[in-house]
N, C-alpha and C. Protein backbone atom coordinates (compact mmCIF):
# COMPACT_ATOMS: atom_id res chain seq x y z
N UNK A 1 -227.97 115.66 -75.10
CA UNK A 1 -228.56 116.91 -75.50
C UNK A 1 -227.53 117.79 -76.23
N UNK A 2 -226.37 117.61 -75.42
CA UNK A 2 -225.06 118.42 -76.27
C UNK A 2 -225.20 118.27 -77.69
N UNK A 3 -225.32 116.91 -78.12
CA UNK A 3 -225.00 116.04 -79.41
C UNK A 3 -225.98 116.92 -80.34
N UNK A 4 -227.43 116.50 -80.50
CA UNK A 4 -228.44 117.47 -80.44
C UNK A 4 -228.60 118.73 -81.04
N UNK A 5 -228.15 119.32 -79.88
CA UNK A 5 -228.06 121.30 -79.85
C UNK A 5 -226.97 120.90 -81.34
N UNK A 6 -225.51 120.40 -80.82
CA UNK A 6 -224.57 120.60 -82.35
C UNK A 6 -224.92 120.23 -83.61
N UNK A 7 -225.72 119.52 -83.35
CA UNK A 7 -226.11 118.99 -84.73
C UNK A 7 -227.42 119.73 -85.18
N UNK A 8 -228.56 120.23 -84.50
CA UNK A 8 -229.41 121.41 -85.23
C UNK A 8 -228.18 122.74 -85.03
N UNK A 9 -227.81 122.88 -84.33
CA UNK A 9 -227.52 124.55 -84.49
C UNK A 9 -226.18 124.17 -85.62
N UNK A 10 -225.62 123.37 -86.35
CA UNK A 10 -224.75 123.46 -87.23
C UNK A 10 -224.62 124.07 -88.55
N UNK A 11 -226.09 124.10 -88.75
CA UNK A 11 -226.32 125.17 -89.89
C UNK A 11 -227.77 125.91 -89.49
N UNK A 12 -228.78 125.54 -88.42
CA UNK A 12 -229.43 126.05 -87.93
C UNK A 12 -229.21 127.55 -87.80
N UNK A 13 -230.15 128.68 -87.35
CA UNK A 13 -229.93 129.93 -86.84
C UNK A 13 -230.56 129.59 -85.59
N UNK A 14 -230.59 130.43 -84.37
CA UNK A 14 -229.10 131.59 -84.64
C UNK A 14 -227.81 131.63 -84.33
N UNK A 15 -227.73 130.02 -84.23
CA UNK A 15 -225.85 130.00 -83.98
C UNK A 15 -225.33 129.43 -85.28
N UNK A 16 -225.58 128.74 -86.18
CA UNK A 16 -224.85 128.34 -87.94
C UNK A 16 -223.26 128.31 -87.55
N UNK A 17 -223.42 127.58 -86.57
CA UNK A 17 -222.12 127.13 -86.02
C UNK A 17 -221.06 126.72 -88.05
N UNK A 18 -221.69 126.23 -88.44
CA UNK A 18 -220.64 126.45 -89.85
C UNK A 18 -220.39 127.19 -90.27
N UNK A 19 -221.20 128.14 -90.02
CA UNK A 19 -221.15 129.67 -90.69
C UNK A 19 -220.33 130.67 -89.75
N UNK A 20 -219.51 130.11 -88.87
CA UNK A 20 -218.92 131.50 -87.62
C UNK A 20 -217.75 131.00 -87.79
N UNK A 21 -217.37 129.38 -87.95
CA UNK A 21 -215.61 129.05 -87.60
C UNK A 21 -215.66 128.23 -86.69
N UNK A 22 -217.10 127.59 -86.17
CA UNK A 22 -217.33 127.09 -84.95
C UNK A 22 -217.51 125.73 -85.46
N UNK A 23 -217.86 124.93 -86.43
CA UNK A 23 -218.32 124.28 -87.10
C UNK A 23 -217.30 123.12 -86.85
N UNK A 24 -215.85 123.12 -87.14
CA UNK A 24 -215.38 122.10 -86.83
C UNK A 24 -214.90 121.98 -85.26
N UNK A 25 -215.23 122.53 -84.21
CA UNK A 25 -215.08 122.27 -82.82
C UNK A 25 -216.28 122.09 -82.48
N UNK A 26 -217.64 122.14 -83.59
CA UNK A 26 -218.69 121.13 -82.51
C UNK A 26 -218.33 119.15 -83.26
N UNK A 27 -217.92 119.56 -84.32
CA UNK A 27 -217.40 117.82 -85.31
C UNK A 27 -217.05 117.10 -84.22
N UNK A 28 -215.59 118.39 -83.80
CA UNK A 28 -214.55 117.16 -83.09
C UNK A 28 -215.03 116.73 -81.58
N UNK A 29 -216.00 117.69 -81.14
CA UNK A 29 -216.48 117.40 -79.55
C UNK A 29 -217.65 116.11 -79.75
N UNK A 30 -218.39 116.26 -81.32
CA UNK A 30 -219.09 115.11 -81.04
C UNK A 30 -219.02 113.40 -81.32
N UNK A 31 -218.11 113.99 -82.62
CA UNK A 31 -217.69 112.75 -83.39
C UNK A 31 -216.27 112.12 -82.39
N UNK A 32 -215.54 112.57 -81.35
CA UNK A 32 -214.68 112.21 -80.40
C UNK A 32 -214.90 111.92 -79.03
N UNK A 33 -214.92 112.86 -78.39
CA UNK A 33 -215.31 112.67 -76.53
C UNK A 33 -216.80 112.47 -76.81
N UNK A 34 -217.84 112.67 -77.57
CA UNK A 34 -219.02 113.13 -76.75
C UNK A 34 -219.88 111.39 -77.23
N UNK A 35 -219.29 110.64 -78.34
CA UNK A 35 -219.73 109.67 -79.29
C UNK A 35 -219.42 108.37 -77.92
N UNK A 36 -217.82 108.38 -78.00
CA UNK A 36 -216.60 108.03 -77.17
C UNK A 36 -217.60 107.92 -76.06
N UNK A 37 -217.62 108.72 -75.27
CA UNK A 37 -217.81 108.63 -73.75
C UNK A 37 -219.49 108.91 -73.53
N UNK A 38 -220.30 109.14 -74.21
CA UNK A 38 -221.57 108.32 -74.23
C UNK A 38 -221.82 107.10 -74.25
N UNK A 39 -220.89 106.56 -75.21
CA UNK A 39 -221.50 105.01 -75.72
C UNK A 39 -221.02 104.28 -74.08
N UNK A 40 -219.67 104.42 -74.02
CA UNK A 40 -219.00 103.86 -73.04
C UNK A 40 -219.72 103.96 -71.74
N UNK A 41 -220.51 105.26 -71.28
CA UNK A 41 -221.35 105.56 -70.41
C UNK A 41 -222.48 104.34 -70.48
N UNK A 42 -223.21 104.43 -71.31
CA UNK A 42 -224.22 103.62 -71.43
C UNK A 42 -224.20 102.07 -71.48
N UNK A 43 -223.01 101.77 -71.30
CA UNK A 43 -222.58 100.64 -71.64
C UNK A 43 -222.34 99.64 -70.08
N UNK A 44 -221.26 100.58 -69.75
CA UNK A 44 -220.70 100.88 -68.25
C UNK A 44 -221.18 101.71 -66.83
N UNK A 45 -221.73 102.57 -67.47
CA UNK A 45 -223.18 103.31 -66.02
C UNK A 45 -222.37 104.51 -65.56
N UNK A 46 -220.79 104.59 -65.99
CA UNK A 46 -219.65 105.68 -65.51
C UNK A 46 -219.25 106.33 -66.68
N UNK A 47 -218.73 107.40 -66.59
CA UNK A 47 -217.62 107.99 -67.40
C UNK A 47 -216.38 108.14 -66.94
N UNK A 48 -215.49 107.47 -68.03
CA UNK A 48 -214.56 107.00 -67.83
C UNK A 48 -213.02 108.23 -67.92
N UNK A 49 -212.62 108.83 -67.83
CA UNK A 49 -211.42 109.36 -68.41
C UNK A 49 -210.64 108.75 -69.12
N UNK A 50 -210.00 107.59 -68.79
CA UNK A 50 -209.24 107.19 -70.14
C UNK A 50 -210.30 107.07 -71.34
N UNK A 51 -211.46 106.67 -71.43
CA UNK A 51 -212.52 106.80 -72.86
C UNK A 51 -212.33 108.58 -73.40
N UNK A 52 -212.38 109.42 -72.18
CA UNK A 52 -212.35 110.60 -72.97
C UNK A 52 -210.98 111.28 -73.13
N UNK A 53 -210.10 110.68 -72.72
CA UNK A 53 -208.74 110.93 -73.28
C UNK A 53 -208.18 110.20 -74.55
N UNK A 54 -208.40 108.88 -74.70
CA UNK A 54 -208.47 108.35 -75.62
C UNK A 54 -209.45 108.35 -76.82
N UNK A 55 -210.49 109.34 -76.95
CA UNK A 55 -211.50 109.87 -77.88
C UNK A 55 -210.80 111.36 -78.23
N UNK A 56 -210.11 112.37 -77.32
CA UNK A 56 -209.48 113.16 -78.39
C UNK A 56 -208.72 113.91 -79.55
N UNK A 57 -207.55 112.46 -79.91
CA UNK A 57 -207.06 112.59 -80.73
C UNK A 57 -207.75 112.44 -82.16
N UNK A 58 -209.17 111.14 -82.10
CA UNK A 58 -209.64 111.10 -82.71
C UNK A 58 -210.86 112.15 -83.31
N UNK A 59 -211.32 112.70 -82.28
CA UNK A 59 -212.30 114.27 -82.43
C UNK A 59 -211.43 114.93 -83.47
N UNK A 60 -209.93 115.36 -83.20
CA UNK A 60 -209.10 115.87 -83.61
C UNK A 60 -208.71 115.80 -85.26
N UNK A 61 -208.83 114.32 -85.40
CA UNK A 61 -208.32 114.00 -86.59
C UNK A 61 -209.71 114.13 -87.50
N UNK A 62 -210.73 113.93 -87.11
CA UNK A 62 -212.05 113.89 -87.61
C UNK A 62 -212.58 115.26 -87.97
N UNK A 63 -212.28 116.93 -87.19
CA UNK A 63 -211.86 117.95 -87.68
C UNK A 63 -211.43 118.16 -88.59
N UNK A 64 -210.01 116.95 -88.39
CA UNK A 64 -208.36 117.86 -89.06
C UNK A 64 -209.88 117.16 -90.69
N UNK A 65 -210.21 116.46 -90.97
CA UNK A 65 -211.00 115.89 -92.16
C UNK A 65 -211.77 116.59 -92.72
N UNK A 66 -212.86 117.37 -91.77
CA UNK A 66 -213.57 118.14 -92.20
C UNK A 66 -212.61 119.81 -92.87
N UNK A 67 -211.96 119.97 -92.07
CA UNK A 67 -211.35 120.75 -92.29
C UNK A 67 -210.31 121.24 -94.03
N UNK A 68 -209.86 119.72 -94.18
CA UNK A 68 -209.18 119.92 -95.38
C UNK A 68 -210.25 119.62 -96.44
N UNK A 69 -211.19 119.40 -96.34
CA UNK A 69 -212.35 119.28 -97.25
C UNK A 69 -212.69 120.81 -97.41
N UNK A 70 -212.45 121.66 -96.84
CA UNK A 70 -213.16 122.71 -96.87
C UNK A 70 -212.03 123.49 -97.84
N UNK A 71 -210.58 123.20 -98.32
CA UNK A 71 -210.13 123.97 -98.75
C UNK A 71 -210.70 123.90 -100.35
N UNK A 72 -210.71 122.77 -100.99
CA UNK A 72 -211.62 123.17 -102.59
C UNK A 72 -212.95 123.54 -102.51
N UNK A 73 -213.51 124.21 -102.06
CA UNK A 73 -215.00 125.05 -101.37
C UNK A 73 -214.70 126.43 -101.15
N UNK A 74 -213.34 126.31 -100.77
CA UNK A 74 -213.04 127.91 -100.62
C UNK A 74 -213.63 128.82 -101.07
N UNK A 75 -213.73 129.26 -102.40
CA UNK A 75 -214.50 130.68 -102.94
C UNK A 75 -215.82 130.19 -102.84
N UNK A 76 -216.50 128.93 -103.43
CA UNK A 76 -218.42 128.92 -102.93
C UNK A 76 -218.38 129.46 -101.75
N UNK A 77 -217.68 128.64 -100.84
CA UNK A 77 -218.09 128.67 -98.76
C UNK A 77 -217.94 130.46 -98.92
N UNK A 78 -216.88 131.04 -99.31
CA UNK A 78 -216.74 132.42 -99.06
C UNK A 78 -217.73 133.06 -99.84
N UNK A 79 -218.12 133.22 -100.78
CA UNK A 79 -219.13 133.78 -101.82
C UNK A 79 -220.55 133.25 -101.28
N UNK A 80 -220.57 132.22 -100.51
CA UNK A 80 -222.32 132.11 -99.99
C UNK A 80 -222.38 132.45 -98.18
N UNK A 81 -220.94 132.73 -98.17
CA UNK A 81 -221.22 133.30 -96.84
C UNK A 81 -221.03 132.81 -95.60
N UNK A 82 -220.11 131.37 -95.84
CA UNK A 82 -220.34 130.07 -94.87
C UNK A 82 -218.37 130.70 -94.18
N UNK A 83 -218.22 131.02 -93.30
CA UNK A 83 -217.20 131.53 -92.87
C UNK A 83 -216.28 130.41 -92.24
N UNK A 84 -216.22 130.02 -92.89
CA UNK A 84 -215.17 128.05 -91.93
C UNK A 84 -214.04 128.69 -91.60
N UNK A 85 -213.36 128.17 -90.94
CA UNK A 85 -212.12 128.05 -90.18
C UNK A 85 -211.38 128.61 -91.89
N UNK A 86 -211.14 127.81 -92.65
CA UNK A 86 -210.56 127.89 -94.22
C UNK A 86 -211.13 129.43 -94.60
N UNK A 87 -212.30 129.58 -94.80
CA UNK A 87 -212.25 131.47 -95.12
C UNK A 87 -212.30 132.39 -94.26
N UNK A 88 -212.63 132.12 -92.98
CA UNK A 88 -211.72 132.84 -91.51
C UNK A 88 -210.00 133.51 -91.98
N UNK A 89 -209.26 132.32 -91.82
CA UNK A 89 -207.75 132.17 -91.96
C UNK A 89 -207.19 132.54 -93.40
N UNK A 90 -207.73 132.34 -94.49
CA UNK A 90 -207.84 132.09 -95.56
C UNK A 90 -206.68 130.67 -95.59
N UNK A 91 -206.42 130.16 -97.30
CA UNK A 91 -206.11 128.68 -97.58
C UNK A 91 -204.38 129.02 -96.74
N UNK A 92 -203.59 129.84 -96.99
CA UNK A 92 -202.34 129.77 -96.17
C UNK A 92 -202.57 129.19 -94.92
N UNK A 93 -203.06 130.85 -94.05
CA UNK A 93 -202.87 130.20 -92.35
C UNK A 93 -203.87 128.91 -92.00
N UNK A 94 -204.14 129.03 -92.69
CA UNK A 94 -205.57 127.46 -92.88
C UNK A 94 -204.75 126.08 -93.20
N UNK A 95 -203.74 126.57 -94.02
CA UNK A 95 -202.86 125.06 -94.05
C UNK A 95 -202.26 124.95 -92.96
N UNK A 96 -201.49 125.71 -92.04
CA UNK A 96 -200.74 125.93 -91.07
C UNK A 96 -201.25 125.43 -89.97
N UNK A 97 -202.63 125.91 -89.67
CA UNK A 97 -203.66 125.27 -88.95
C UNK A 97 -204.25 124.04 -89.28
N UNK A 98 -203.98 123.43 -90.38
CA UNK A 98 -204.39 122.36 -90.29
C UNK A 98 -203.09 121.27 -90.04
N UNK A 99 -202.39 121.91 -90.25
CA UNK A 99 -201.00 120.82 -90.08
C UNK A 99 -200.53 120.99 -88.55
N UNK A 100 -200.83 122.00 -87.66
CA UNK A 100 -200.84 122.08 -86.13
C UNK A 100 -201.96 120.99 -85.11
N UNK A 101 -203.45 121.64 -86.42
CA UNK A 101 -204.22 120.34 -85.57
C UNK A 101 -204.15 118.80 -85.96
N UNK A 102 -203.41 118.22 -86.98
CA UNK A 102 -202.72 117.21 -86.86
C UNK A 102 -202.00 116.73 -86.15
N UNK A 103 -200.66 117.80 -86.14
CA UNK A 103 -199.51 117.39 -85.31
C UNK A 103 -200.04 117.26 -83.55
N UNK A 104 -201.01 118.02 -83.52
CA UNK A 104 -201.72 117.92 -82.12
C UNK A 104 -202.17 116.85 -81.92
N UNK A 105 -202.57 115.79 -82.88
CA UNK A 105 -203.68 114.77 -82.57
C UNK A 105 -202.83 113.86 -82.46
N UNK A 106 -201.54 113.87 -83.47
CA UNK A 106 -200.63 112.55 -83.45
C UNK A 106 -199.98 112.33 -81.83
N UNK A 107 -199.92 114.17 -81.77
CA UNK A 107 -198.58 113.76 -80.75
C UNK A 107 -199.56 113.27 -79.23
N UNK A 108 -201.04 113.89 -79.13
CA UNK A 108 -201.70 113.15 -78.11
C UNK A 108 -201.88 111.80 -77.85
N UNK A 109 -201.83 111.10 -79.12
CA UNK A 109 -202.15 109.83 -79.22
C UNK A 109 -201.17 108.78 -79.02
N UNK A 110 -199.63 109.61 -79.50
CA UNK A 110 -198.40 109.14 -78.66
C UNK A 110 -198.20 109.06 -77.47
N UNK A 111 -198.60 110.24 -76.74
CA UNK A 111 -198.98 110.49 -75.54
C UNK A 111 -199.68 109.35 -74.84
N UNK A 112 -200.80 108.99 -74.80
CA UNK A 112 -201.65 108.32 -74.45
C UNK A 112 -200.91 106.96 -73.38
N UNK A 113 -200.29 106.09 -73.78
CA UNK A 113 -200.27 105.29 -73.27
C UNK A 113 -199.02 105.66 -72.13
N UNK A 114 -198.33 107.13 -72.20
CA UNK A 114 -197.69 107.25 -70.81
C UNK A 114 -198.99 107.85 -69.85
N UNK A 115 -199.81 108.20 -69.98
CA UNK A 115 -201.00 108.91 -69.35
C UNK A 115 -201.50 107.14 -68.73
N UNK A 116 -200.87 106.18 -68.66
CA UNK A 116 -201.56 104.89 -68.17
C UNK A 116 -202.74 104.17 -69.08
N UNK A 117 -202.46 104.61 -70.36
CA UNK A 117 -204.06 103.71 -71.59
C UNK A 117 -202.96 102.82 -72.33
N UNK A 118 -203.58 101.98 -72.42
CA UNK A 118 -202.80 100.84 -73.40
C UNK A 118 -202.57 100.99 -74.88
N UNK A 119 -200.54 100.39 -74.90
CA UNK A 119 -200.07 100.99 -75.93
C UNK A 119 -200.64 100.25 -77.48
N UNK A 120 -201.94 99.44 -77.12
CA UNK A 120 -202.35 99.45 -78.52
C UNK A 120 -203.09 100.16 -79.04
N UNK A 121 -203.04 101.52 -78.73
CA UNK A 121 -203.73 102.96 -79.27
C UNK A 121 -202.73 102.95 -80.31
N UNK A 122 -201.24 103.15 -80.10
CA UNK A 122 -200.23 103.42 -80.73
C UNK A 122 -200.68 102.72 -82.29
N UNK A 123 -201.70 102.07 -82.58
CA UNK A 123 -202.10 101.60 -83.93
C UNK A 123 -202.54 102.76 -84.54
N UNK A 124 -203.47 103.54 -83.89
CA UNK A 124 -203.73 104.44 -84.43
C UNK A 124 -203.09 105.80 -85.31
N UNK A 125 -201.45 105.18 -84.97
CA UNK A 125 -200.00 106.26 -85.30
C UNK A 125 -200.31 105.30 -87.33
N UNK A 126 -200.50 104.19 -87.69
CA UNK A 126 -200.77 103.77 -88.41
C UNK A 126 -201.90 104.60 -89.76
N UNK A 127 -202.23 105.63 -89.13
CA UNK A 127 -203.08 107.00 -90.42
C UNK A 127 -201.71 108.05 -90.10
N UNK A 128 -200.48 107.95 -89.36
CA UNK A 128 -199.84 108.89 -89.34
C UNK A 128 -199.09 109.37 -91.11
N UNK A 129 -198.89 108.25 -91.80
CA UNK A 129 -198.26 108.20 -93.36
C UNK A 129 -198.93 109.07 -93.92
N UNK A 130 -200.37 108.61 -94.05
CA UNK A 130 -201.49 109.69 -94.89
C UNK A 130 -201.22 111.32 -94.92
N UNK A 131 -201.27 110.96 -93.22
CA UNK A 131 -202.03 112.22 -92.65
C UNK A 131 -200.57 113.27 -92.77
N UNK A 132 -199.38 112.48 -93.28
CA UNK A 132 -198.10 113.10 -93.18
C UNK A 132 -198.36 114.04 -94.65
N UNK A 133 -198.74 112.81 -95.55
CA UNK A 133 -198.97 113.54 -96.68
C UNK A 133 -199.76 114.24 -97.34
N UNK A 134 -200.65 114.39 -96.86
CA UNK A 134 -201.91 115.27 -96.68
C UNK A 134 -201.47 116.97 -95.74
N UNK A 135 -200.83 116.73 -94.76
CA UNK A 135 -200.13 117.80 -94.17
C UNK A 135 -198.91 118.70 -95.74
N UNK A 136 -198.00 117.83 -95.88
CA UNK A 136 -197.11 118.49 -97.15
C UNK A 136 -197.67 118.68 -97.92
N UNK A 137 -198.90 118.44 -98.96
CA UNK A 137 -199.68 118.55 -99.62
C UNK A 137 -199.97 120.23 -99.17
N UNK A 138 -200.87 119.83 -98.23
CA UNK A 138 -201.52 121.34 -98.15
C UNK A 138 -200.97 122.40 -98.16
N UNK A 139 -199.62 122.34 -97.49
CA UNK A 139 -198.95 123.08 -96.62
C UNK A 139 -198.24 123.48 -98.17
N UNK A 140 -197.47 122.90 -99.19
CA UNK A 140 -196.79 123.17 -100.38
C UNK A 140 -198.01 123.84 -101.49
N UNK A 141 -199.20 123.20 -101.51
CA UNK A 141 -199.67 123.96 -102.15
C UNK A 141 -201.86 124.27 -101.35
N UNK A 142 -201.81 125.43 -101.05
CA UNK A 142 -203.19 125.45 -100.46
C UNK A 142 -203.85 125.88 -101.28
N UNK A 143 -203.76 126.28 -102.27
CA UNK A 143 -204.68 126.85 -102.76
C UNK A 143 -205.03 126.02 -104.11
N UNK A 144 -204.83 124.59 -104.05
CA UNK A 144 -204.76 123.16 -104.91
C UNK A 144 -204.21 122.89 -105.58
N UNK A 145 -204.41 121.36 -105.95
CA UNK A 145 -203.50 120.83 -107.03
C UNK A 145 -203.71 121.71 -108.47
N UNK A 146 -202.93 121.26 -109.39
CA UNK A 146 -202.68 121.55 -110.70
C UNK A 146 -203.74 120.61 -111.17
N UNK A 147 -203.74 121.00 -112.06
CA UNK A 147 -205.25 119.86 -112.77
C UNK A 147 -205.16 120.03 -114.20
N UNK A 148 -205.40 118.94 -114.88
CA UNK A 148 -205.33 118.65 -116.37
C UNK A 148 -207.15 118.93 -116.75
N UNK A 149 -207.37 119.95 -116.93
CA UNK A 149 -208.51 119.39 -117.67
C UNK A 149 -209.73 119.09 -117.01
N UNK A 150 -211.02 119.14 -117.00
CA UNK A 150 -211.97 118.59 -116.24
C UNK A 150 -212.17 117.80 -115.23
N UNK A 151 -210.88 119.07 -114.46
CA UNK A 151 -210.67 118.54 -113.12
C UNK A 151 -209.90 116.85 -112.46
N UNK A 152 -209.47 116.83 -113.54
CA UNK A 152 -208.34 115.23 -113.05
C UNK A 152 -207.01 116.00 -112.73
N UNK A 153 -206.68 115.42 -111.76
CA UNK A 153 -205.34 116.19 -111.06
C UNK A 153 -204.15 115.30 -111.14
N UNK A 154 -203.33 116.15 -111.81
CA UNK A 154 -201.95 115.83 -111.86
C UNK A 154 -201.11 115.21 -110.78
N UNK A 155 -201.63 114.84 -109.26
CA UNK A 155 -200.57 114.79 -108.58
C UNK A 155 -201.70 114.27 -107.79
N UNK A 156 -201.46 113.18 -107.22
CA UNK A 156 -202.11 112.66 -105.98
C UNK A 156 -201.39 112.90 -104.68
N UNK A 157 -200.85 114.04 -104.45
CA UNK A 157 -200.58 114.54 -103.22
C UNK A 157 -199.29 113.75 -102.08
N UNK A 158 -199.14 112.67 -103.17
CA UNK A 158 -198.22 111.41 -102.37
C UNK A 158 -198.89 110.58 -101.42
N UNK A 159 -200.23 110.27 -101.50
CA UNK A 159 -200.85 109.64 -100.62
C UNK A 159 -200.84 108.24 -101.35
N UNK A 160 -200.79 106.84 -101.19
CA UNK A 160 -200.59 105.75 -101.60
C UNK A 160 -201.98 105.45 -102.29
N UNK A 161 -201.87 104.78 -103.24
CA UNK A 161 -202.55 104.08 -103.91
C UNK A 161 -203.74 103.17 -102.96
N UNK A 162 -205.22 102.81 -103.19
CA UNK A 162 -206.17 102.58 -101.92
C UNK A 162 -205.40 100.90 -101.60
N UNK A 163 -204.98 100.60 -103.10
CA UNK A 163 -204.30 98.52 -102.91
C UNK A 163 -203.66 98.30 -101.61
N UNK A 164 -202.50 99.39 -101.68
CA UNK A 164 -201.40 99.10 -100.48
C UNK A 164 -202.54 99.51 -99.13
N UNK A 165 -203.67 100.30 -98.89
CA UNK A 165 -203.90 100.69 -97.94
C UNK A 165 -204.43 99.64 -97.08
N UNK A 166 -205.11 98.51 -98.35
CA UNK A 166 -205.49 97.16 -97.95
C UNK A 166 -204.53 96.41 -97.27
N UNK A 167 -204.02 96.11 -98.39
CA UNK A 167 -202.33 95.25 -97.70
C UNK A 167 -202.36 95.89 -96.25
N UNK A 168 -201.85 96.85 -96.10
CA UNK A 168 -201.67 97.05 -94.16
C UNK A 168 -202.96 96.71 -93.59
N UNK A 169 -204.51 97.27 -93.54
CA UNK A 169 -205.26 96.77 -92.96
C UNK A 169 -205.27 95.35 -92.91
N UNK A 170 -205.54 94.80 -93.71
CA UNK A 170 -205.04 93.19 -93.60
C UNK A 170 -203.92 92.66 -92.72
N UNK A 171 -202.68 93.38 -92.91
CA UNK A 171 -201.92 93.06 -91.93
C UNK A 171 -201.95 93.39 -90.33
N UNK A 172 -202.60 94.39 -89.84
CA UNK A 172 -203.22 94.66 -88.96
C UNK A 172 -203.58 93.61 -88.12
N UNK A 173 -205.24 93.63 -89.22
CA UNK A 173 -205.74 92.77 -88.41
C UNK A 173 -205.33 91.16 -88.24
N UNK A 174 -204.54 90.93 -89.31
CA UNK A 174 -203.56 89.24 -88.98
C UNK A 174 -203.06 89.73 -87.75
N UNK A 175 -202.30 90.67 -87.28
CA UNK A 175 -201.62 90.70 -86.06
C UNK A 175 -202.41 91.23 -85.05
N UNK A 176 -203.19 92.12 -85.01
CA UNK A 176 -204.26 91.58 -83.80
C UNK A 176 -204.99 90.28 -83.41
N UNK A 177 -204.92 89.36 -84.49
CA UNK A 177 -206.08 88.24 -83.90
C UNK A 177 -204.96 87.61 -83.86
N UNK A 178 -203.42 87.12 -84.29
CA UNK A 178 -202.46 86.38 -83.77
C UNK A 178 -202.08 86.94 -82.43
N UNK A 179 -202.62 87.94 -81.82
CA UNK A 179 -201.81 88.48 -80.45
C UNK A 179 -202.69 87.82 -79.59
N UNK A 180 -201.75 87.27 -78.33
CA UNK A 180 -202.26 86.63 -77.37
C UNK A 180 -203.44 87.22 -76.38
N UNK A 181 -204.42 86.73 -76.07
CA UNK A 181 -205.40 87.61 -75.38
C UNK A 181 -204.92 87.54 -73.60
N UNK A 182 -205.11 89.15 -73.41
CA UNK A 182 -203.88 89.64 -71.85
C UNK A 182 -205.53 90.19 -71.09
């Protein structure tokens, strides 16, 4: 029902949870713990704590997504009235905040396997590159790239090319299915 309520009242009245700043803390509660520890519920008949400890870094990062999407929207979202976290803060403390709720998600997910969850979460440190450069990105310039022209941008932010992103997934998964089953 939680799931539900967030997802009509997200632009619904009279809560327009997108429209208050609320918008990305119903994302990360559903698309993380609530996705997470339903399925697992239904699966298993319990709720688990390690499922919902191990679902919030990802809520987190799934925010931190919505969130930096919202900075080229800036003046529409503000000019139609949609008050996000980004025209709350404006694009400064909005980068700041978005590079905190990163650093929050990484360092939980480091976390994780002293909390007793198994250290092959630590794969998940594997979006840490991106998400590094996506953090300096914002944080150097929030209020966007430079752009040539009908909008083609000068600077891909230092995020790698999608080829190499393959190459590692591929390698990944060669080394998960070569790992011995424990």
């Amino acid at each position: 029902m939680v799931g539900i309520a967030c997802a009509f009242f997200y632009h619904a009245g009279p809560l327009r949870l997108a429209y208050r700043g609320w918008g990305e803390a119903a994302v990360a509660l559903c698309y993380g713990p609530l996705i997470a520890t339903g399925t697992n519920m239904v699966q298993r008949g319990r709720i688990s704590m390690d499922v919902v400890l191990a679902s919030l870094p990802l809520g987190l990062l799934i925010a931190a997504f919505l969130w930096i999407n919202q900075f080229p929207d800036y003046r529409a979202d503000r000019a139609a009235g949609k008050r996000n976290l980004v025209v709350r803060l404006g694009r400064e403390r909005a980068s700041t905040g978005f590079a905190l709720l990163v650093a929050t998600a990484l360092l939980l997910g480091l976390g994780l396997p002293g909390l007793g969850l198994p250290p092959g979460l630590w794969l998940g440190m594997l979006a840490a590159q991106p998400l590094q450069a996506a953090v300096r990105r914002v944080l150097t310039r929030p209020r966007g790239p430079r752009t040539a022209g009908a909008g083609a941008s000068l600077d891909s932010g230092g995020i790698p090319p999608v080829r190499d992103w393959r190459r590692a997934g591929v390698a990944v998964v060669a080394d998960v299915l070569s790992s011995p089953i424990r």
